[in-house]
N, C-alpha and C. Protein backbone atom coordinates (compact mmCIF):
# COMPACT_ATOMS: atom_id res chain seq x y z
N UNK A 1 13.55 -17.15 23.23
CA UNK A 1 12.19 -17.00 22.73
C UNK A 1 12.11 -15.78 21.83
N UNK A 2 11.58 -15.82 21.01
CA UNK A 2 11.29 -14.74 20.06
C UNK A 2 10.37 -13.73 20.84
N UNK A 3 10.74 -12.50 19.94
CA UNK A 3 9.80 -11.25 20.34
C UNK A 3 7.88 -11.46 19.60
N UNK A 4 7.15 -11.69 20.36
CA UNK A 4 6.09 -11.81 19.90
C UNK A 4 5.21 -10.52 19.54
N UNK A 5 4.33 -10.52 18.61
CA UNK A 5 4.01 -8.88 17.90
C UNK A 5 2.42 -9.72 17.50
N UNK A 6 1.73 -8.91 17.98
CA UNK A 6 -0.18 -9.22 17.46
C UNK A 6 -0.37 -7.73 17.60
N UNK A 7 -0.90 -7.19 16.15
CA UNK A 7 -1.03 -5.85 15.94
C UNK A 7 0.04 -5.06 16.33
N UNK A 8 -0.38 -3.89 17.13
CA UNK A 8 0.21 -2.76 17.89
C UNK A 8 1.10 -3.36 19.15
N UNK A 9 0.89 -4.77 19.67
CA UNK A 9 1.14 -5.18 20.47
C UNK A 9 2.46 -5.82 20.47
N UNK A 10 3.68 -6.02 21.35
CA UNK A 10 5.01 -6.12 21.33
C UNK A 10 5.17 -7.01 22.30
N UNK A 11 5.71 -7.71 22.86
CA UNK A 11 5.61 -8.80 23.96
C UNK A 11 7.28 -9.36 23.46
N UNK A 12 7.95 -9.23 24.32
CA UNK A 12 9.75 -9.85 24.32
C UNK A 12 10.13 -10.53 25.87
N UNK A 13 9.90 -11.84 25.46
CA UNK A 13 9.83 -12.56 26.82
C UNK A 13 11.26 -13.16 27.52
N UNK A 14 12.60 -12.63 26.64
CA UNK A 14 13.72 -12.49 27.38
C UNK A 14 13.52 -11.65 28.16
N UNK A 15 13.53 -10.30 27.82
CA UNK A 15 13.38 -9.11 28.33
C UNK A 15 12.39 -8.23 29.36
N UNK A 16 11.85 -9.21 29.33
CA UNK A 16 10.25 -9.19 29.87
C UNK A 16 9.84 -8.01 29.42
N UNK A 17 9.68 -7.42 28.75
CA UNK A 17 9.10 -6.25 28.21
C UNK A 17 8.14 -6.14 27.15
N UNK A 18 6.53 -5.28 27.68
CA UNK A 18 5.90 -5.25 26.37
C UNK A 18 6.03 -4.03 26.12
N UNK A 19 5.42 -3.45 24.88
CA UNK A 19 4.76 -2.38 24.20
C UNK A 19 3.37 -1.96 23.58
N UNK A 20 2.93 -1.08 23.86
CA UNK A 20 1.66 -1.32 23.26
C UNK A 20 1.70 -0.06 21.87
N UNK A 21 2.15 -0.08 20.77
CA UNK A 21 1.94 1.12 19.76
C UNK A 21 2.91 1.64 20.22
N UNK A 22 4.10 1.51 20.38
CA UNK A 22 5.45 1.82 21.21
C UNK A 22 5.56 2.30 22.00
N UNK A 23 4.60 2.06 22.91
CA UNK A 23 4.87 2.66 24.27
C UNK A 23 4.83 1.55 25.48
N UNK A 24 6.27 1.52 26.01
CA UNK A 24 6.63 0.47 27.40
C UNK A 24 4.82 0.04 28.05
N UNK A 25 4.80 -0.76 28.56
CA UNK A 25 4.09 -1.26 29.40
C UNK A 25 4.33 -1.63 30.57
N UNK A 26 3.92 -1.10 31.73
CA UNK A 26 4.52 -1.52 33.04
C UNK A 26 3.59 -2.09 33.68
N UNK A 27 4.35 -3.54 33.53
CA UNK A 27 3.23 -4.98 34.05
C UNK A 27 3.90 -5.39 34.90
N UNK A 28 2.31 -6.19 35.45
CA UNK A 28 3.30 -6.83 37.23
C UNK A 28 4.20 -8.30 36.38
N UNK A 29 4.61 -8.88 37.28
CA UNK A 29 5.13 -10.39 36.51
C UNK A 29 3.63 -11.26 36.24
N UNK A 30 2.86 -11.40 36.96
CA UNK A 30 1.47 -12.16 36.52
C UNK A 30 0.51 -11.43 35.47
N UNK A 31 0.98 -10.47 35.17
CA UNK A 31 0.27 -9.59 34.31
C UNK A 31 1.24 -9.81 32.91
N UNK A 32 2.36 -9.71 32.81
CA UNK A 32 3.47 -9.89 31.90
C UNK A 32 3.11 -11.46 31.52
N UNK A 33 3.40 -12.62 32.48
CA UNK A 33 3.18 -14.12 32.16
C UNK A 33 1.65 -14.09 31.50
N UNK A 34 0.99 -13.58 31.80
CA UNK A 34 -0.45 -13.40 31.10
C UNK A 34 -0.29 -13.10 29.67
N UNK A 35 0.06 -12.31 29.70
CA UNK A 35 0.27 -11.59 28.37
C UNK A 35 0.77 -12.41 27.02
N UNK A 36 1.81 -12.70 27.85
CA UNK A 36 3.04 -13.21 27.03
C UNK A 36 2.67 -14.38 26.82
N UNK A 37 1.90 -15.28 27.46
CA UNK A 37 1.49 -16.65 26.66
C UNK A 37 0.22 -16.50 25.72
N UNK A 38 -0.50 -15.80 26.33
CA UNK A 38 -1.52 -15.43 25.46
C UNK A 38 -1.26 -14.79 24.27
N UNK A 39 -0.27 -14.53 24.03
CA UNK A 39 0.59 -13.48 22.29
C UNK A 39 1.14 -14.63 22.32
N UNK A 40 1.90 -15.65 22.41
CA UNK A 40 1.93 -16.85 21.81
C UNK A 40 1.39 -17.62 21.17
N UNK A 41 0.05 -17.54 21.50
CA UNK A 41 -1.04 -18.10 20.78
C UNK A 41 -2.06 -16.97 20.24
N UNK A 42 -2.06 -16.22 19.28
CA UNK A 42 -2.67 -15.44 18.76
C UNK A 42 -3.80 -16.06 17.90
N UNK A 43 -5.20 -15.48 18.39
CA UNK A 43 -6.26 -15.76 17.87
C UNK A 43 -6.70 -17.41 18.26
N UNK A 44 -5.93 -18.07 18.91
CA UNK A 44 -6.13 -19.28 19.97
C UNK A 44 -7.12 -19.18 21.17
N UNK A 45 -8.30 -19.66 21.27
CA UNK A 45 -9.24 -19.41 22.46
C UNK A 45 -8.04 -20.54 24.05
N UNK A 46 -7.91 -19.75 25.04
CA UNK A 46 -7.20 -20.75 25.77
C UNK A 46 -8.08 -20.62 27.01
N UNK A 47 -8.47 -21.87 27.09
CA UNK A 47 -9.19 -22.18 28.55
C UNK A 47 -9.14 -21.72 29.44
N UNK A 48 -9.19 -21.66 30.89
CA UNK A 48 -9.23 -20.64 31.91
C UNK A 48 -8.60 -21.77 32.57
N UNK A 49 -8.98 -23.09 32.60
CA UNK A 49 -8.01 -24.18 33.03
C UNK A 49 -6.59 -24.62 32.42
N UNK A 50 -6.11 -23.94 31.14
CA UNK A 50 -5.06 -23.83 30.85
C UNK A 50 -4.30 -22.90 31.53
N UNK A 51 -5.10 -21.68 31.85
CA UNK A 51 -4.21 -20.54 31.64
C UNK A 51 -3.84 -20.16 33.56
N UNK A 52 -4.75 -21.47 34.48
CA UNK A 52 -4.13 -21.52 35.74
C UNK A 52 -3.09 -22.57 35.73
N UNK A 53 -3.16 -23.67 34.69
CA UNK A 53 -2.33 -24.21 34.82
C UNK A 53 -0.64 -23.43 34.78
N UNK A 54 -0.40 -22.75 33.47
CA UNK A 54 0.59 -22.38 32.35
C UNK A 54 0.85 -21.49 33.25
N UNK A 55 -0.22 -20.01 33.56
CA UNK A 55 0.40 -18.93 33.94
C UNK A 55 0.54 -18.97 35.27
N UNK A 56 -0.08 -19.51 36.68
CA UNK A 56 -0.12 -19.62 37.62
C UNK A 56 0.49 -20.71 38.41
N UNK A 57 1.11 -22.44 37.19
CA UNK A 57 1.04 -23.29 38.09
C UNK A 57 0.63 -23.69 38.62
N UNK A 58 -1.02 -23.98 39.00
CA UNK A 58 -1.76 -24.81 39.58
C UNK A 58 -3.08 -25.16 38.36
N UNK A 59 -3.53 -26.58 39.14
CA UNK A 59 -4.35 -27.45 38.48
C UNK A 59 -5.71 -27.01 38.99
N UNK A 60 -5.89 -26.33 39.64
CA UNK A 60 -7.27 -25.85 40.10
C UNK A 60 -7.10 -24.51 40.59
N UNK A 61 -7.73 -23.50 40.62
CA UNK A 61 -8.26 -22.05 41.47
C UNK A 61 -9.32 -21.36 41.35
N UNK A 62 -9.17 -20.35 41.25
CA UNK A 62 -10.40 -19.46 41.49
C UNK A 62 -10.73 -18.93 39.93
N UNK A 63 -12.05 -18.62 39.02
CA UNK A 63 -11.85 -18.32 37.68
C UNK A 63 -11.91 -16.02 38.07
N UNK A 64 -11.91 -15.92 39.37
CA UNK A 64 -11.81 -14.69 39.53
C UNK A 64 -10.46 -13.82 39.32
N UNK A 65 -9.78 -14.90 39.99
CA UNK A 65 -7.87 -14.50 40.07
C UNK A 65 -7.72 -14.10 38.68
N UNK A 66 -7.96 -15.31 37.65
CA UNK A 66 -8.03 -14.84 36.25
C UNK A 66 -8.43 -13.69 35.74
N UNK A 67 -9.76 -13.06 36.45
CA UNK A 67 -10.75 -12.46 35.55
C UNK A 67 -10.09 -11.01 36.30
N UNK A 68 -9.99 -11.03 37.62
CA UNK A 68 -8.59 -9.76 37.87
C UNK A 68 -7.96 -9.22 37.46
N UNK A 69 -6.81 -10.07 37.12
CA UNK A 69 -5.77 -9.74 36.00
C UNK A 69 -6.29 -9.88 34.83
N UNK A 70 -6.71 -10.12 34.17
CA UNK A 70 -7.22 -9.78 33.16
C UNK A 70 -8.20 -8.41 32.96
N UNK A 71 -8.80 -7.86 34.04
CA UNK A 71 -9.25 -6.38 34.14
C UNK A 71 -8.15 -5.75 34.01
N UNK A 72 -6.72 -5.88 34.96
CA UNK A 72 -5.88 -5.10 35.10
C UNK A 72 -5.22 -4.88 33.72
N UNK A 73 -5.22 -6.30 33.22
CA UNK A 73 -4.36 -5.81 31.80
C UNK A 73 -4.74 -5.35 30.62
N UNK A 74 -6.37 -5.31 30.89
CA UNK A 74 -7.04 -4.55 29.88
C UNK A 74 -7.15 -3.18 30.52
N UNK A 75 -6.86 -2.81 31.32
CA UNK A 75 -7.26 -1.26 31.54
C UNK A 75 -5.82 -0.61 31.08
N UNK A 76 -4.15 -1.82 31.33
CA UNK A 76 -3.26 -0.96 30.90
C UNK A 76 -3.13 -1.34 28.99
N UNK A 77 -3.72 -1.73 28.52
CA UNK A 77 -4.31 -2.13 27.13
C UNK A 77 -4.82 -1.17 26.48
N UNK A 78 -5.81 -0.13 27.69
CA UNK A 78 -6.17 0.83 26.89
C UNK A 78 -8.01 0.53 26.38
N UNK A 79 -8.19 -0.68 27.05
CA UNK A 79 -9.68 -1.17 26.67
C UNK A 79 -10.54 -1.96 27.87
N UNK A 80 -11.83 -2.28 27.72
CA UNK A 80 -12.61 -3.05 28.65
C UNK A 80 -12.79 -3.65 27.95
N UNK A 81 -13.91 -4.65 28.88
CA UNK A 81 -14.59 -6.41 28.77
C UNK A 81 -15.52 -5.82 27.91
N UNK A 82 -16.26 -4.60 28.03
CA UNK A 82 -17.74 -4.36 27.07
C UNK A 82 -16.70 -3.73 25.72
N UNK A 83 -15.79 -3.08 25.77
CA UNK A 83 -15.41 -2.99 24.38
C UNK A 83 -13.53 -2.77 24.62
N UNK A 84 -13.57 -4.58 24.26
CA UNK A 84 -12.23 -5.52 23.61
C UNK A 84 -11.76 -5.12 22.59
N UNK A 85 -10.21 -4.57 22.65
CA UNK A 85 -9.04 -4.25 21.36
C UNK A 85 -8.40 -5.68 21.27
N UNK A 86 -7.89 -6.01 22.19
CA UNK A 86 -6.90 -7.07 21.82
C UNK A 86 -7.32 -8.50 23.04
N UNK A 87 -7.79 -7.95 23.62
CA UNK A 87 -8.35 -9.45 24.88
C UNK A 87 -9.67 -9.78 24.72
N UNK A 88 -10.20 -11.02 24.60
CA UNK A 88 -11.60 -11.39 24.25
C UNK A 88 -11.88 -12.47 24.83
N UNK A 89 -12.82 -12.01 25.78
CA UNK A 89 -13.43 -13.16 26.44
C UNK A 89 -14.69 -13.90 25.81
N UNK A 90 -14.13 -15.24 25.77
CA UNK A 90 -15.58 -16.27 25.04
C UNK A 90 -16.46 -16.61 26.48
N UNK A 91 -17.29 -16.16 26.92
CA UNK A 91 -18.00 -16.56 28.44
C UNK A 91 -17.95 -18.22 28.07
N UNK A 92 -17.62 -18.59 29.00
CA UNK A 92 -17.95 -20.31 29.11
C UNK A 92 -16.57 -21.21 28.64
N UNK A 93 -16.08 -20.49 27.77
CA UNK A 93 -14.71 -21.18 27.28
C UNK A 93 -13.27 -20.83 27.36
N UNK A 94 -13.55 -19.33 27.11
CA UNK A 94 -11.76 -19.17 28.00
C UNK A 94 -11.36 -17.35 26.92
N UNK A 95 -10.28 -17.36 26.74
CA UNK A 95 -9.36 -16.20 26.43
C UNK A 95 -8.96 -16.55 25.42
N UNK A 96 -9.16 -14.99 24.49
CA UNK A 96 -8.18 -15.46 23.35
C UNK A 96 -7.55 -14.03 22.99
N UNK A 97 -6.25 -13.72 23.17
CA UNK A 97 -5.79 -12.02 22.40
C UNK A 97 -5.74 -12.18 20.56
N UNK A 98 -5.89 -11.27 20.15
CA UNK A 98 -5.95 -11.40 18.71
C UNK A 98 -5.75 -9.91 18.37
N UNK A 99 -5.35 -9.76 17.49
CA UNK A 99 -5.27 -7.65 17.44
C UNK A 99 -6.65 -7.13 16.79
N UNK A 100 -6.72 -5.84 17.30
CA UNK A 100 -7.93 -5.24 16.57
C UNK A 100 -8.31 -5.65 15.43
N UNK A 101 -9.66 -5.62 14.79
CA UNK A 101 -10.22 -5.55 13.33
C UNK A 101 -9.30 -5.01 12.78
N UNK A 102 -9.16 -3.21 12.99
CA UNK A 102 -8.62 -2.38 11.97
C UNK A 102 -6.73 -2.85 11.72
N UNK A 103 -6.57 -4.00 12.40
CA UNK A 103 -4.98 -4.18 12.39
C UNK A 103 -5.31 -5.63 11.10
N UNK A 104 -6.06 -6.55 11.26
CA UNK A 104 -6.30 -7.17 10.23
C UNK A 104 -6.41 -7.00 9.08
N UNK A 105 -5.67 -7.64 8.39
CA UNK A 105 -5.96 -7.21 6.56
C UNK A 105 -6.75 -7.80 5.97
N UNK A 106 -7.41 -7.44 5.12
CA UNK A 106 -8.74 -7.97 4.46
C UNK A 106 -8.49 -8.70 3.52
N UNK A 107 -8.64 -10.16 3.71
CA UNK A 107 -8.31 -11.12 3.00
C UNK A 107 -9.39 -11.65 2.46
N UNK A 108 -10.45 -10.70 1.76
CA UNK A 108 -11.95 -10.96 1.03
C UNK A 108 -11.73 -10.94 -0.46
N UNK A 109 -11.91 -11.72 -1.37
CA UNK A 109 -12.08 -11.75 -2.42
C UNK A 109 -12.50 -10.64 -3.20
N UNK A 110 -11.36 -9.70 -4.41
CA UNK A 110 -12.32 -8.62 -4.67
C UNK A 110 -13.56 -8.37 -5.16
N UNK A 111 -14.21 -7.79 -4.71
CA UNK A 111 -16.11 -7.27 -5.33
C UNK A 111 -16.77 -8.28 -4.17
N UNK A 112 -16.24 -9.48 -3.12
CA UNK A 112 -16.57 -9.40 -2.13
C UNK A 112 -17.10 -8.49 -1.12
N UNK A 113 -18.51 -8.67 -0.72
CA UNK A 113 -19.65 -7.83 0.46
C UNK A 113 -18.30 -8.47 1.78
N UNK A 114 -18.74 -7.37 2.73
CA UNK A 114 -18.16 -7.22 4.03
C UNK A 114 -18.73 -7.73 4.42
N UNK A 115 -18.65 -8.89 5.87
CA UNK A 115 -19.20 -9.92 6.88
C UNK A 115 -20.40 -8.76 7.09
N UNK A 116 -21.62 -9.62 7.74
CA UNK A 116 -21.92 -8.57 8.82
C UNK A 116 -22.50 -9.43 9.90
């Protein structure tokens, strides 16, 4: 498997090893399998019923187990649920990692106004 990279973010799923802005990350294995499929699909919203399927192996559970680890791996991320760098929760539909704004390049037409 290739080394996966969204922004600052490093994810090498031989190795099991991430980085965040080059610095190691020390993740549990359900925190790492989290990760690492979710940087597979960059900027991909993935269901909460995918992601017990994929990351956990089961067809049904709890949407808390999820929302757990997913605290945990945003706090070693460096961010929260009220203000998301790289994990973004859609309420109602699922997860999607994508890298910061400021890591995106501005692909606006020049003399193009900024979104707001």
């Amino acid at each position: 498997a290739p080394v996966l990279r969204v922004g600052g973010l490093t994810v090498d799923p031989l190795r099991r090893q991430a980085e965040l802005d080059g610095v190691r990350l020390d993740l549990t294995r359900r925190e790492f399998d989290l990760l690492a499929f979710l940087a597979g699909r960059p900027g991909v919203v993935v269901p909460r019923r995918e992601l017990l399927a994929e990351v956990w192996q089961q067809s049904y559970g709890d949407d808390q187990t999820i929302d757990v680890h997913l605290s945990w791996l945003r706090r070693k991320l460096g961010e929260t649920a009220a203000r998301p760098r790289y994990l973004h929760t859609l309420r109602g539909v699922g997860v999607k990692l994508e890298p910061p704004a400021a890591d995106v390049p501005d692909v606006r037409p020049p003399g193009a106004e900024p979104a707001r």
